[in-house]
C-alpha atoms as a PDB file:
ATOM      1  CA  UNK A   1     265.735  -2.183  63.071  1.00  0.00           C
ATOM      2  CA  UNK A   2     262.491  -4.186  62.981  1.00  0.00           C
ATOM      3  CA  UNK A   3     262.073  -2.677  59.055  1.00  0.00           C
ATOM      4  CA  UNK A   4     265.423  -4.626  58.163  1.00  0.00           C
ATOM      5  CA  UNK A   5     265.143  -7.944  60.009  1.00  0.00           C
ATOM      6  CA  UNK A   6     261.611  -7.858  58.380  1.00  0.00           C
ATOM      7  CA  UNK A   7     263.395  -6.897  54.616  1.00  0.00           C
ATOM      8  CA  UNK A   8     266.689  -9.744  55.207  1.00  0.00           C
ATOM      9  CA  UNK A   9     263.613 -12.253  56.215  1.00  0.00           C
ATOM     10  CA  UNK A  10     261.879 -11.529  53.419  1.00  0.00           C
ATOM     11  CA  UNK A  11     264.524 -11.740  51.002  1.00  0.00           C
ATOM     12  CA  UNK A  12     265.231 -14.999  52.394  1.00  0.00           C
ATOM     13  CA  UNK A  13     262.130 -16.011  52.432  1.00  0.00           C
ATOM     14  CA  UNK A  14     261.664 -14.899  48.211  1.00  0.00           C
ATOM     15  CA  UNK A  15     264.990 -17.193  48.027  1.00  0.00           C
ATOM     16  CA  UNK A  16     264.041 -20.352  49.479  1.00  0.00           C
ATOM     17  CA  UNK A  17     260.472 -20.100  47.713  1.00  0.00           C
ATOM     18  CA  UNK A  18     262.697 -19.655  44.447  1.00  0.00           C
ATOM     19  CA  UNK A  19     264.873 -22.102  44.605  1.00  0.00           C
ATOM     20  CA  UNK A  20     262.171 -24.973  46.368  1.00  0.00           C
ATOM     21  CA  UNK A  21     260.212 -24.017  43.158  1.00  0.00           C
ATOM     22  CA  UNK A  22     263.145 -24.333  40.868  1.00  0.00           C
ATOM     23  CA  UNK A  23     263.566 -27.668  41.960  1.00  0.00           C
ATOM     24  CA  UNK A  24     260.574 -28.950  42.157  1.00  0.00           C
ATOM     25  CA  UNK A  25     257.643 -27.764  44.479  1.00  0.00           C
ATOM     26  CA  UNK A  26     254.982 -29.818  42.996  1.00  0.00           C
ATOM     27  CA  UNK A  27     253.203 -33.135  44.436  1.00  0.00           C
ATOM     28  CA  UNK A  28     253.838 -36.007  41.670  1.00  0.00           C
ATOM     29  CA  UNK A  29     253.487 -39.377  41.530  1.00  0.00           C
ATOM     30  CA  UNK A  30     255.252 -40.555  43.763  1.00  0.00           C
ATOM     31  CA  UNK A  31     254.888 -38.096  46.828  1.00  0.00           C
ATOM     32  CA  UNK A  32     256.581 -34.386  46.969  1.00  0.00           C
ATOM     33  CA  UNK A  33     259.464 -33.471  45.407  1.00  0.00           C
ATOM     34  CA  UNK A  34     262.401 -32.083  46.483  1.00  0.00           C
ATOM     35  CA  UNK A  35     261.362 -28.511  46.668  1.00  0.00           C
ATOM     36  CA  UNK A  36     257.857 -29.073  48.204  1.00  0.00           C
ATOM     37  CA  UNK A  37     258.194 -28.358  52.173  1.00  0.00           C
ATOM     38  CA  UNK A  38     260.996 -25.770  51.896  1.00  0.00           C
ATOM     39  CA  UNK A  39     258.665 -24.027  49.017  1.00  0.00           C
ATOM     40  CA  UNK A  40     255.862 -23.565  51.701  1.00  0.00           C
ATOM     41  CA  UNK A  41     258.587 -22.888  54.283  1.00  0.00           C
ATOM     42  CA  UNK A  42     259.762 -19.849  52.159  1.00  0.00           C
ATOM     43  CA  UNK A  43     256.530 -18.611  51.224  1.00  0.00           C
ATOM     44  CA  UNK A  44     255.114 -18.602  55.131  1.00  0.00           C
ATOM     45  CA  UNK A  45     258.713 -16.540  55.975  1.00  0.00           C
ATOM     46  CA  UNK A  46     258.161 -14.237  53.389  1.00  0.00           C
ATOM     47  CA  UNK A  47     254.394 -13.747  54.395  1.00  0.00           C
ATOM     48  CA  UNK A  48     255.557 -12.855  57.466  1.00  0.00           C
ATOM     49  CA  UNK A  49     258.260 -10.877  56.688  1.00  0.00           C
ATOM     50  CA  UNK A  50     255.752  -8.573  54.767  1.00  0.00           C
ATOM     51  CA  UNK A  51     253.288  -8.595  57.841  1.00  0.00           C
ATOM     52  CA  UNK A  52     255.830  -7.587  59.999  1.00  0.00           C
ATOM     53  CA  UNK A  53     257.658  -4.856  57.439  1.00  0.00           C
ATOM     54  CA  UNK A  54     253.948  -3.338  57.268  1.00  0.00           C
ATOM     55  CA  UNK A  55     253.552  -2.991  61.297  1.00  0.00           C
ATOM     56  CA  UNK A  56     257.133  -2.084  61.553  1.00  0.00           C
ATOM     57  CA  UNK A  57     256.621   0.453  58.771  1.00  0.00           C
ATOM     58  CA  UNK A  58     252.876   2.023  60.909  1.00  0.00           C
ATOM     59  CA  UNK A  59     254.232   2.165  64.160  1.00  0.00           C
ATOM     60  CA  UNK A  60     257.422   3.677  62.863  1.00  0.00           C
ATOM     61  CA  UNK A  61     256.924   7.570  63.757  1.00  0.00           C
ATOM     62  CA  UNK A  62     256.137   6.697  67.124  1.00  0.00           C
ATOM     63  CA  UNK A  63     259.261   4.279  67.976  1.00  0.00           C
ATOM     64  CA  UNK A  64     261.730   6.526  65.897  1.00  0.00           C
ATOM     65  CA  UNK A  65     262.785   8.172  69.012  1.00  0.00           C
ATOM     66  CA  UNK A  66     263.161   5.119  71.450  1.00  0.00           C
ATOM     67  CA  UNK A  67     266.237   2.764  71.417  1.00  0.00           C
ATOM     68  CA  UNK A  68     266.730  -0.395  69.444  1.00  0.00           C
ATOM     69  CA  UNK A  69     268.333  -2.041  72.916  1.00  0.00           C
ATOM     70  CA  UNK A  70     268.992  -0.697  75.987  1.00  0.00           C
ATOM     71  CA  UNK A  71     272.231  -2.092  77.525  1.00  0.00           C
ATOM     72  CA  UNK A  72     270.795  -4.521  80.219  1.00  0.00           C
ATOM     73  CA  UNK A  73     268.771  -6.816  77.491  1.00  0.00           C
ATOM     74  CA  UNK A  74     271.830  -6.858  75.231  1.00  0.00           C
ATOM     75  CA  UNK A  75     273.837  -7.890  78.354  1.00  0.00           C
ATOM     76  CA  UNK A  76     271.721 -10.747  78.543  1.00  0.00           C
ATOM     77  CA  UNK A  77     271.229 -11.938  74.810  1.00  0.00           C
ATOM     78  CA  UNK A  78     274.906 -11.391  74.732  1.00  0.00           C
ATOM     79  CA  UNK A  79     276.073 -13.420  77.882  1.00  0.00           C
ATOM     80  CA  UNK A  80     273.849 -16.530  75.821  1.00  0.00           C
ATOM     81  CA  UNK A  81     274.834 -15.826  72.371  1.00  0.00           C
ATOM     82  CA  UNK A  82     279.021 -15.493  73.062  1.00  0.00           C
ATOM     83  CA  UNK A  83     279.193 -18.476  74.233  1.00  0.00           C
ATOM     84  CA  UNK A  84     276.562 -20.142  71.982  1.00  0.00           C
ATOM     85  CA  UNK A  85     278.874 -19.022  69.754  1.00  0.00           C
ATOM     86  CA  UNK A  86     282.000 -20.670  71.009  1.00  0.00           C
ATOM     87  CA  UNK A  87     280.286 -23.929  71.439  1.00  0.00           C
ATOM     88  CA  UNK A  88     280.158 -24.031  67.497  1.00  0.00           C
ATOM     89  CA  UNK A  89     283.242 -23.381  67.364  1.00  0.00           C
ATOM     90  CA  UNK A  90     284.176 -25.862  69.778  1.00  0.00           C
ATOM     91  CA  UNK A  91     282.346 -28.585  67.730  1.00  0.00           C
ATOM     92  CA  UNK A  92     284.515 -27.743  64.979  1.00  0.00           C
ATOM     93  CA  UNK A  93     287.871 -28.062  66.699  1.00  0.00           C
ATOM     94  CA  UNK A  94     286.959 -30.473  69.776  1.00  0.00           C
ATOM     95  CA  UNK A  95     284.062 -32.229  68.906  1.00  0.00           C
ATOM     96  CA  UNK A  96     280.384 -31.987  69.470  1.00  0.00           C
ATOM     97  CA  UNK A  97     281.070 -34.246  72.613  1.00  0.00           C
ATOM     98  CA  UNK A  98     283.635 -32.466  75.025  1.00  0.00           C
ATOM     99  CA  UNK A  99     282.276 -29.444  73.463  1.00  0.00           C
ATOM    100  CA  UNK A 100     278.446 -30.341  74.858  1.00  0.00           C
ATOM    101  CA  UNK A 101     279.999 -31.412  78.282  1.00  0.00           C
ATOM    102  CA  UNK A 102     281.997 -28.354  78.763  1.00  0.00           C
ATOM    103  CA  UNK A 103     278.997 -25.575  77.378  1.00  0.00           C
ATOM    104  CA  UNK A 104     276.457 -27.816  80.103  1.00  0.00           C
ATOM    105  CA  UNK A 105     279.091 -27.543  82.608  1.00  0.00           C
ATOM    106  CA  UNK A 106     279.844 -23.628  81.674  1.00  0.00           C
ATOM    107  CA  UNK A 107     276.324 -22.578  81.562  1.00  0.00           C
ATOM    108  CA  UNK A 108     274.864 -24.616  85.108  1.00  0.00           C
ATOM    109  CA  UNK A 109     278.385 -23.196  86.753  1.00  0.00           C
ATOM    110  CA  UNK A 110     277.551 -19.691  85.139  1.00  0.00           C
ATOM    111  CA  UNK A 111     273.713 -18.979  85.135  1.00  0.00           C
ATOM    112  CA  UNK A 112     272.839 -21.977  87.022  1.00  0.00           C
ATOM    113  CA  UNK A 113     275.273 -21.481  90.381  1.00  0.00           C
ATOM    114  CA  UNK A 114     275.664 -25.123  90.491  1.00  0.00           C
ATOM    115  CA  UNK A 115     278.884 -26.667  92.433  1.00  0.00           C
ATOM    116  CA  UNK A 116     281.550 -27.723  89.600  1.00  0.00           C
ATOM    117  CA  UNK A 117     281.767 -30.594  90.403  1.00  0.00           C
ATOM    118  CA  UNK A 118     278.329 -31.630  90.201  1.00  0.00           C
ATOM    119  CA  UNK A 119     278.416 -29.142  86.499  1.00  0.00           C
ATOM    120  CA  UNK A 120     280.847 -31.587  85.266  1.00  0.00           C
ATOM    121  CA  UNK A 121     279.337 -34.475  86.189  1.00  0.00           C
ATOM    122  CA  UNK A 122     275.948 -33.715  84.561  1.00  0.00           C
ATOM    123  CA  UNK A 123     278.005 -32.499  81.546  1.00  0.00           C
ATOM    124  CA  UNK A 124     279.876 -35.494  81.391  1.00  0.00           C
ATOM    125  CA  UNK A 125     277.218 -38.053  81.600  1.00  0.00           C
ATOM    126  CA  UNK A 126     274.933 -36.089  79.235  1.00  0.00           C
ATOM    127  CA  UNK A 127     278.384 -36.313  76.567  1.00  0.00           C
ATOM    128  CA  UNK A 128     278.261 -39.929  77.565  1.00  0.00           C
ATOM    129  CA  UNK A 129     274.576 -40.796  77.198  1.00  0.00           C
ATOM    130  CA  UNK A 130     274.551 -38.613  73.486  1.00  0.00           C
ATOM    131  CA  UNK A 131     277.335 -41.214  72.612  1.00  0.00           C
ATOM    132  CA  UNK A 132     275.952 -44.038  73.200  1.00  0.00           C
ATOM    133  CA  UNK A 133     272.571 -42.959  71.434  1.00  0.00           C
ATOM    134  CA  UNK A 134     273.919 -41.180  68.600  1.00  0.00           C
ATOM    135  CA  UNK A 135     277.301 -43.422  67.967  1.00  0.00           C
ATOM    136  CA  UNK A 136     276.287 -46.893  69.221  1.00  0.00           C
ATOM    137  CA  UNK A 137     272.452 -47.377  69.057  1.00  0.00           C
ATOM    138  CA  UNK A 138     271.528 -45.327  66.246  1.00  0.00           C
ATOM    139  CA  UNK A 139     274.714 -45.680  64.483  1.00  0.00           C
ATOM    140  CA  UNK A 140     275.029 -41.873  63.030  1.00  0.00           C
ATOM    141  CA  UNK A 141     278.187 -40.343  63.831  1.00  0.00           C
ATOM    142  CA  UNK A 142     278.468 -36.707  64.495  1.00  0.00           C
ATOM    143  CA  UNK A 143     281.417 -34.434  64.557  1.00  0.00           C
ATOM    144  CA  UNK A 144     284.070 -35.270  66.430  1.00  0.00           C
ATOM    145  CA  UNK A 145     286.109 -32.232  65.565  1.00  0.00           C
ATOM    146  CA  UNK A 146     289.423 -31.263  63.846  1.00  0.00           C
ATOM    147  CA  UNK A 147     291.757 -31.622  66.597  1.00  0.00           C
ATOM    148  CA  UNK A 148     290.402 -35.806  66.503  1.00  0.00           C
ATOM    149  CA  UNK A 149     290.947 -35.702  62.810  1.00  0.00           C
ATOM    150  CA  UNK A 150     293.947 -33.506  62.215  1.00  0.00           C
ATOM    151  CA  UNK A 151     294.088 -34.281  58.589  1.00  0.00           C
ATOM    152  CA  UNK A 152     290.587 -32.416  57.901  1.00  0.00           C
ATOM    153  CA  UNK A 153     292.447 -29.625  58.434  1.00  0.00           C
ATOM    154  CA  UNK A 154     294.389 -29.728  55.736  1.00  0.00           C
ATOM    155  CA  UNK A 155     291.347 -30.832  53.652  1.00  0.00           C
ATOM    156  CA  UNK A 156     292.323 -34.734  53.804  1.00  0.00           C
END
């Protein structure tokens, strides 16, 4: 497994390198262009990627036997990622805010073992307090989902 996460990195790595340098990954006149951090970005992933394809590829013959992921760990990444997962979703159809408050709430209810009550409340203000510094202070709105805009699903 560690052979191709080390070959999708590093063909994602070759891409962004690519297509930084097709744009421009050069220092000119007037500072860098467009391509000139995600250039570097690429070529450091790709680097990387190769370092870790060559260790992967060594120490092979001796993990060829043992398990990618025993069932506990994937338990665990998977009780996190699910509802990671979800949470995106809910910023699509919700809203970044109620979907924030409800994912703090979830998680300090879930992992946590905090009261709900007290879950809520810290998910609440923490919706709150992201408002006011994101929508009033700083003046950058972010997505208040589909279901507050019910023409963007429709493409309007």
């Amino acid at each position: 497994m560690e052979i191709v996460v080390a070959l999708v990195l590093l063909l994602i790595g070759i891409v962004v390198a690519y297509d930084s340098y097709r744009l421009g990954s050069r220092w000119s006149e007037d500072g860098p262009e467009s391509g000139y951090f995600p250039f570097y970005i690429g070529v450091i992933i790709a680097i990387c990627s190769l370092v870790t394809l060559v260790h992967a590829i060594r120490a092979r013959d001796a993990d060829a036997r043992k398990s990618f992921v025993d069932r506990e760990p994937l338990k665990q990444v998977l009780s996190v990622l699910v509802p990671a997962a979800l949470y995106v979703l809910g910023i699509q159809m919700i809203g970044i805010y109620v979907a924030s408050a409800a994912y703090i709430a979830f998680f300090m209810v879930w992992l946590g073992k905090y009261g709900w009550v007290r879950a809520l409340i810290v998910g609440i203000a923490t919706s709150v307090s992201l408002f006011f510094l994101f929508e009033l202070w700083f003046q950058v709105p972010l997505p208040k989902g589909s279901l507050y805009d019910p023409l963007s699903l429709i493409g309007y």
